[in-house]
C-alpha atoms as a PDB file:
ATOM      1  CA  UNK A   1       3.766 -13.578   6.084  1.00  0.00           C
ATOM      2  CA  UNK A   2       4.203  -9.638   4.967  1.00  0.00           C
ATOM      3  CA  UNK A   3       2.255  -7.732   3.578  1.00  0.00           C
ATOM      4  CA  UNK A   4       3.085  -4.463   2.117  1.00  0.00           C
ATOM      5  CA  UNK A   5       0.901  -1.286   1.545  1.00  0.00           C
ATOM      6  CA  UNK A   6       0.610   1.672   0.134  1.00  0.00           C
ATOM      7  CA  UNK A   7      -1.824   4.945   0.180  1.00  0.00           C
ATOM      8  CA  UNK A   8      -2.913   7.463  -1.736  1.00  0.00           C
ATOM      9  CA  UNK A   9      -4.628  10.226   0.321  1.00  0.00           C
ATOM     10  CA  UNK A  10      -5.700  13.755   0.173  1.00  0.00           C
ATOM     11  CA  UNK A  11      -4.531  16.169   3.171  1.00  0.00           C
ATOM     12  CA  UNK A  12      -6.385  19.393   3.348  1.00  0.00           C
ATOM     13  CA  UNK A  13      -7.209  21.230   6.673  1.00  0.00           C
ATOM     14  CA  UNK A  14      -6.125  18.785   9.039  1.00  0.00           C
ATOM     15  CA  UNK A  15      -8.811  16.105   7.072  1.00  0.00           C
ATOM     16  CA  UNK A  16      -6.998  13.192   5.688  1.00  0.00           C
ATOM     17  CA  UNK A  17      -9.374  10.978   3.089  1.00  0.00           C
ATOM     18  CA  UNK A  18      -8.543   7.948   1.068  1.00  0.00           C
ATOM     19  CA  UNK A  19      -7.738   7.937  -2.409  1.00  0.00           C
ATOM     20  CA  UNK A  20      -6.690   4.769  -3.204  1.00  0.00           C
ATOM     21  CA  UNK A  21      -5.376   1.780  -1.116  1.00  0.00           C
ATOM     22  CA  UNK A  22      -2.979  -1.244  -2.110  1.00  0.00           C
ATOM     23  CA  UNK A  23      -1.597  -4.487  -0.516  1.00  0.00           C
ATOM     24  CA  UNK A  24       0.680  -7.089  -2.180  1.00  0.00           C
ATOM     25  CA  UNK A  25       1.531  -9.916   0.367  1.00  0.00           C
ATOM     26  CA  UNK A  26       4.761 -11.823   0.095  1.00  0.00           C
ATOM     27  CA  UNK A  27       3.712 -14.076  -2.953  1.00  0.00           C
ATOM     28  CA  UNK A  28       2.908 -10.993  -5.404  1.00  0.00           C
ATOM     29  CA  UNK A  29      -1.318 -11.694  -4.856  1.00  0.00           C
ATOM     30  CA  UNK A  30      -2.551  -7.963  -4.238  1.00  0.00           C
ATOM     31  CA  UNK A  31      -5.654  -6.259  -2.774  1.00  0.00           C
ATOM     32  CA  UNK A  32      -6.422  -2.779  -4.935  1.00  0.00           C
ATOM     33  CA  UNK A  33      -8.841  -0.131  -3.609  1.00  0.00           C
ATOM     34  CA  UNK A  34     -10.170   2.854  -4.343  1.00  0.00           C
ATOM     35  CA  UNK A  35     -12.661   5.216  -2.474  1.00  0.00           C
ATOM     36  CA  UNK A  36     -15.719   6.760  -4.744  1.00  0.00           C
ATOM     37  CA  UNK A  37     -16.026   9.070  -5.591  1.00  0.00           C
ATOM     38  CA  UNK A  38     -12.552  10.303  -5.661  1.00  0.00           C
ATOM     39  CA  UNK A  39     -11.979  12.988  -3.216  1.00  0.00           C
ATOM     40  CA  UNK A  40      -8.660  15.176  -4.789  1.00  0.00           C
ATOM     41  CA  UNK A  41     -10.347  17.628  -7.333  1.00  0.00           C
ATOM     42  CA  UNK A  42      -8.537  21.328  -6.476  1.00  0.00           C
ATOM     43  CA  UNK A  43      -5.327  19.858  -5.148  1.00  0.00           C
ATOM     44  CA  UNK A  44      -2.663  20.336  -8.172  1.00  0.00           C
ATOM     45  CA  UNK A  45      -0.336  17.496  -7.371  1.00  0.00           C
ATOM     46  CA  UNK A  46      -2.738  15.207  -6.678  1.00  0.00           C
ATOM     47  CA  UNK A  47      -4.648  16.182  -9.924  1.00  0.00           C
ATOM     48  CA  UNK A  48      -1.316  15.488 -12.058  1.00  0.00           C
ATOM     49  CA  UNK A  49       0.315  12.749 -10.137  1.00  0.00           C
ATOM     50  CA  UNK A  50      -2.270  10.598  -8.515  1.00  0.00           C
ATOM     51  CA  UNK A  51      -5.583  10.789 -10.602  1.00  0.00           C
ATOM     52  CA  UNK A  52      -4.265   9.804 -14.095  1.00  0.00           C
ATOM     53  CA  UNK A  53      -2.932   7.021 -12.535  1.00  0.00           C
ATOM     54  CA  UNK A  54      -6.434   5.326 -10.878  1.00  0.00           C
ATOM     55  CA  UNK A  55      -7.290   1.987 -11.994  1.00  0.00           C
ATOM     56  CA  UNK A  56     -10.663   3.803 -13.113  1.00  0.00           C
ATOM     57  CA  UNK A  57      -8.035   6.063 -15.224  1.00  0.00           C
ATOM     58  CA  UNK A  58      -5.704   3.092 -16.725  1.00  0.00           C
ATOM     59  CA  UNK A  59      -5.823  -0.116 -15.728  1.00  0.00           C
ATOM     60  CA  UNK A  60      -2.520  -1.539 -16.867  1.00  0.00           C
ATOM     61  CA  UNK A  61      -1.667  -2.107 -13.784  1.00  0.00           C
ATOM     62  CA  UNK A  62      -4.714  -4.645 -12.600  1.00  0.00           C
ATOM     63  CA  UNK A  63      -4.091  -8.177 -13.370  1.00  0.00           C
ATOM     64  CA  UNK A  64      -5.259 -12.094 -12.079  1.00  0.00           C
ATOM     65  CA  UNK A  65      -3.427 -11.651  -8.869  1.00  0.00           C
ATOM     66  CA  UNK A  66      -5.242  -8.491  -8.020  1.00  0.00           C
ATOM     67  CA  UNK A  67      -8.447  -8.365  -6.070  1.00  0.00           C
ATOM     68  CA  UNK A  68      -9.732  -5.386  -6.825  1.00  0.00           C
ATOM     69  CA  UNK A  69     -12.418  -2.972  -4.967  1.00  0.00           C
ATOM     70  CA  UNK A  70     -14.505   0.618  -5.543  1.00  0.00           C
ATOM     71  CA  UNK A  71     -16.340   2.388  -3.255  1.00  0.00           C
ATOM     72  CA  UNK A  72     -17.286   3.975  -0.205  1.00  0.00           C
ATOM     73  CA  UNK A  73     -14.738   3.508   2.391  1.00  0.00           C
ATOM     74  CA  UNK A  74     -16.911   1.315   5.469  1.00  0.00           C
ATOM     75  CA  UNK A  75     -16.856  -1.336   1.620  1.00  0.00           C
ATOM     76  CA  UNK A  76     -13.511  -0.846   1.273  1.00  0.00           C
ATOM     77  CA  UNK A  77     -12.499  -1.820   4.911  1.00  0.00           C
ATOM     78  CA  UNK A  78     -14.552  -4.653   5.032  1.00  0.00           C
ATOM     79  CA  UNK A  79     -13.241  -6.296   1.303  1.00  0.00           C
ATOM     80  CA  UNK A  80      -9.412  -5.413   3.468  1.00  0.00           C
ATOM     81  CA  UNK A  81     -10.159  -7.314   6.366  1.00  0.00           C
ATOM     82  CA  UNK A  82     -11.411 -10.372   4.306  1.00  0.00           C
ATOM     83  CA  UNK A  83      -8.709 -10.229   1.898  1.00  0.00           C
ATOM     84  CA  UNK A  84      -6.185 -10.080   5.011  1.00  0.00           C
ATOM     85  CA  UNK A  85      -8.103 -13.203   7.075  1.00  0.00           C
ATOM     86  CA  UNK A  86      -7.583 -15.045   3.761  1.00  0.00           C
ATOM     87  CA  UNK A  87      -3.671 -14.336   3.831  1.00  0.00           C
ATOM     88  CA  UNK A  88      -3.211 -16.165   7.307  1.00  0.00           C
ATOM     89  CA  UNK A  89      -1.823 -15.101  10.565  1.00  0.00           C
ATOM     90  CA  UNK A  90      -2.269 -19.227  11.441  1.00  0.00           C
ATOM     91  CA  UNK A  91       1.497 -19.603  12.991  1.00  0.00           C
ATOM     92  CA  UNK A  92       2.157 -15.819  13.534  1.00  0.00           C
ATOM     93  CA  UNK A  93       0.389 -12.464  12.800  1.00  0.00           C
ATOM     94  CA  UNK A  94       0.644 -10.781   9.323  1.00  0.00           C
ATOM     95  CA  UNK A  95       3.653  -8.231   9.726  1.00  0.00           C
ATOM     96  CA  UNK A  96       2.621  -5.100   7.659  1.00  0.00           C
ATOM     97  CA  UNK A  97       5.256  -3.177   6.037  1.00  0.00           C
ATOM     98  CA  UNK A  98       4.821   0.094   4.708  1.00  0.00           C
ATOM     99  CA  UNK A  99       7.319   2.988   2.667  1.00  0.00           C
ATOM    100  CA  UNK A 100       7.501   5.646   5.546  1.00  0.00           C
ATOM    101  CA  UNK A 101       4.275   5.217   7.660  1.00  0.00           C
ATOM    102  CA  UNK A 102       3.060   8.436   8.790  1.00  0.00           C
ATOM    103  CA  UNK A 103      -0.261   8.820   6.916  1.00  0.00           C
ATOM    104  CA  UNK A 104      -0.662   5.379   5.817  1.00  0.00           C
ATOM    105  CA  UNK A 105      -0.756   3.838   9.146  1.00  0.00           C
ATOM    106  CA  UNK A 106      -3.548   5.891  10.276  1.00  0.00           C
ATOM    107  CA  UNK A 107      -5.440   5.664   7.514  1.00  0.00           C
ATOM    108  CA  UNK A 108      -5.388   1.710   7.034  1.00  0.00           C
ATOM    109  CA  UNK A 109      -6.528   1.582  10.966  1.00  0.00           C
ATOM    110  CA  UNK A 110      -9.246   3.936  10.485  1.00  0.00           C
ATOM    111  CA  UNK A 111     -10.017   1.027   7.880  1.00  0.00           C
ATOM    112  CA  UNK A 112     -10.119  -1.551  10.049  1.00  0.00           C
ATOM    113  CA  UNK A 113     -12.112  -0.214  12.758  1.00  0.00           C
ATOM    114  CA  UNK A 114      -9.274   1.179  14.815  1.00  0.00           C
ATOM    115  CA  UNK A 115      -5.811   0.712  16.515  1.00  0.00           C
ATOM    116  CA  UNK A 116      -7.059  -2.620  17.921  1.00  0.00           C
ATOM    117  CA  UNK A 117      -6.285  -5.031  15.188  1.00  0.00           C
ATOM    118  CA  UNK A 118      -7.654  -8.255  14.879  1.00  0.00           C
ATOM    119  CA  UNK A 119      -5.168 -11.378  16.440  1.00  0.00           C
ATOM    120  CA  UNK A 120      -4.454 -12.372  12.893  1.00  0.00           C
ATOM    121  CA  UNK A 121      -2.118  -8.564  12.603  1.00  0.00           C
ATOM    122  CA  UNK A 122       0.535  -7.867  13.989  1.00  0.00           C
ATOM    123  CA  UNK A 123      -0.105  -4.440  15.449  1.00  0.00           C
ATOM    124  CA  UNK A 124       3.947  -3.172  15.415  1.00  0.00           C
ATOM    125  CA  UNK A 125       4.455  -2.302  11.901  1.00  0.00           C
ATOM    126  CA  UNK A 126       7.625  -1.958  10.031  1.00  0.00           C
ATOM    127  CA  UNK A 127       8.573   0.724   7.425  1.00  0.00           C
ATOM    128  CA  UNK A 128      11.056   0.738   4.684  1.00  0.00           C
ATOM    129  CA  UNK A 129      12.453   3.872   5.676  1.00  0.00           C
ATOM    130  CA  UNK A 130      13.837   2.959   8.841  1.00  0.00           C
ATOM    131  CA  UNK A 131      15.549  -0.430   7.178  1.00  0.00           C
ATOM    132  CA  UNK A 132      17.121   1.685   4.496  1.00  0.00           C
ATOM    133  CA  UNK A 133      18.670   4.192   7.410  1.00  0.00           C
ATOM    134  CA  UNK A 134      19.514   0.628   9.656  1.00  0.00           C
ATOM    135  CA  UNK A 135      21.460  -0.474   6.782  1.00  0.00           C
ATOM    136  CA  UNK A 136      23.254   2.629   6.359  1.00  0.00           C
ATOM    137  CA  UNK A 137      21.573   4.027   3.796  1.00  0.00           C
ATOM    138  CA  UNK A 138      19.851   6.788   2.809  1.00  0.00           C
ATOM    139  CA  UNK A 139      16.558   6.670   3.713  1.00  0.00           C
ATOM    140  CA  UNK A 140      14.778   8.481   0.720  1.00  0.00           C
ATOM    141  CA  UNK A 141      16.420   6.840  -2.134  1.00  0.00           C
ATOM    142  CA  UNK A 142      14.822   5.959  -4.968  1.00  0.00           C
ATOM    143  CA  UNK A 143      12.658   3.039  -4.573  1.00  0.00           C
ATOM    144  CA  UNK A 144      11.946   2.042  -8.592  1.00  0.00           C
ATOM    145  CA  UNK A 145      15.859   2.161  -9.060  1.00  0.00           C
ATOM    146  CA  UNK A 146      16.788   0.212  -6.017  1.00  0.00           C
ATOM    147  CA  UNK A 147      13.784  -2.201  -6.873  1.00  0.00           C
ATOM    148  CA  UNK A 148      15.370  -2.651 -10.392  1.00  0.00           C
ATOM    149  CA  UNK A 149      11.783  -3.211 -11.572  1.00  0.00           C
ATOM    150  CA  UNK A 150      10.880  -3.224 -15.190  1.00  0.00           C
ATOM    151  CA  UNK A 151       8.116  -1.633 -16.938  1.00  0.00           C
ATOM    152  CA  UNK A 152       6.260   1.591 -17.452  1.00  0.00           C
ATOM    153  CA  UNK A 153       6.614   3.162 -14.344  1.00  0.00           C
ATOM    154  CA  UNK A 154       3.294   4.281 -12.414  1.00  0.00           C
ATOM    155  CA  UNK A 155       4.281   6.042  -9.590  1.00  0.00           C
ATOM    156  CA  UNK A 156       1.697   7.224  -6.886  1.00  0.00           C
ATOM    157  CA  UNK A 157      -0.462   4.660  -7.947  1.00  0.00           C
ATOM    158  CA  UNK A 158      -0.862   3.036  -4.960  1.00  0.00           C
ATOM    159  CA  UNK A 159      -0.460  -1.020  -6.429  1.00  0.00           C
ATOM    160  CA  UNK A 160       2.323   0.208  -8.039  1.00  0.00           C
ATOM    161  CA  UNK A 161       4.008   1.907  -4.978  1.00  0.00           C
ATOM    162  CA  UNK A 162       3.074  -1.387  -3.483  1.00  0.00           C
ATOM    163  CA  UNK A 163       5.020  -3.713  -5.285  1.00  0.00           C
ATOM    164  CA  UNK A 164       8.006  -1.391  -5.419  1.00  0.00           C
ATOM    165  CA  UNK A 165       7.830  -1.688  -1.655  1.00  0.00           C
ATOM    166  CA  UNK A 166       7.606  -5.471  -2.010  1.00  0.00           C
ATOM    167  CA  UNK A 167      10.843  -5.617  -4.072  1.00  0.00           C
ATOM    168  CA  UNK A 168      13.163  -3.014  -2.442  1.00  0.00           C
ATOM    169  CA  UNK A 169      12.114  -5.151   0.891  1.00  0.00           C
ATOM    170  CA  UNK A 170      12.849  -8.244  -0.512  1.00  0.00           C
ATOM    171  CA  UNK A 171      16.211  -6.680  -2.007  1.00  0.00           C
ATOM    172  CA  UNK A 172      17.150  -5.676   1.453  1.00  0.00           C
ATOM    173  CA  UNK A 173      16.925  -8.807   2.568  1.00  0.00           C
ATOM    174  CA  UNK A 174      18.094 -10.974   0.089  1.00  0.00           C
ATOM    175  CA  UNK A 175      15.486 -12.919  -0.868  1.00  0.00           C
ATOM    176  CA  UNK A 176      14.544 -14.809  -4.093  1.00  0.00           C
ATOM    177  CA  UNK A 177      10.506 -14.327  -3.350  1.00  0.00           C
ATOM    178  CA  UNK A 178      10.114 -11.399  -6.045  1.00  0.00           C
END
């Protein structure tokens, strides 16, 4: 099984914090967190595109198939790791996919205690990025559009991001899971 994610995250003098955290695993069921209190005030972009769209903000975007979580972030990693042990890993390790991995990586680590993952992860994660540019395309396109999905678009919210990366990914591959 996959499971995608995607973070929000403040980077100010070499500190990088959690905003807001989402997985969606290969089924559409989807882990949403966010880190209290929010931690962006005084950064413009993040005060126009990321903070109006917080669940807290607008929820539109939380629904049955979303386990959802507030708090501080030693809650949120331990909700993650629960959430993940009840996804599988039985036959093979969870393969986690993100858009482009740089900050996101580190920061869903730091959530789960470190670079040593638990058996039921994969520890080798894949990116989107890097499967656009393998397929010979270009690596920054525009992930809604390729996606094709429909509805009020929410992006930088990170459950949104999420299932964008869920559907360009499946896209790529040709599945019918989305």
């Amino acid at each position: 099984m996959r499971v995608y994610l995607d973070c929000e995250f403040n980077y100010s003098y070499g500190d990088l914090s959690l905003i807001s955290l989402a997985m969606v695993d290969d089924y559409g069921d989807a882990f949403y967190a966010e880190q209290t209190p929010v931690i962006a005030g005084g950064n413009e972009w993040l005060d126009t595109h990321v903070v109006p769209k917080l669940w807290v903000v607008d929820n539109n975007l939380i629904d049955k198939k979303v386990h959802y979580v507030t708090g501080k972030k030693d809650y949120i990693g331990e909700q993650m790791k629960v959430w993940l042990q009840l996804r599988g890993g039985r036959e093979t390790p969870i393969q986690m996919v993100g858009d482009v991995y740089a900050h996101d990586w580190l920061l869903f680590c730091d959530l789960m205690g470190g670079f040593f993952l638990p058996d039921y992860l994969n520890y080798i994660p894949l990116d989107l990025a890097t499967l656009l540019y393998a397929k010979g395309m270009w690596e920054d396109v525009d992930r809604e559009g390729f996606s094709a999905i429909t509805g009020f678009s929410q992006k930088h919210n990170a459950l949104w991001d999420a299932r964008v990366l869920r559907k360009c990914w499946h896209k790529l591959e040709g599945e019918k899971k989305s």
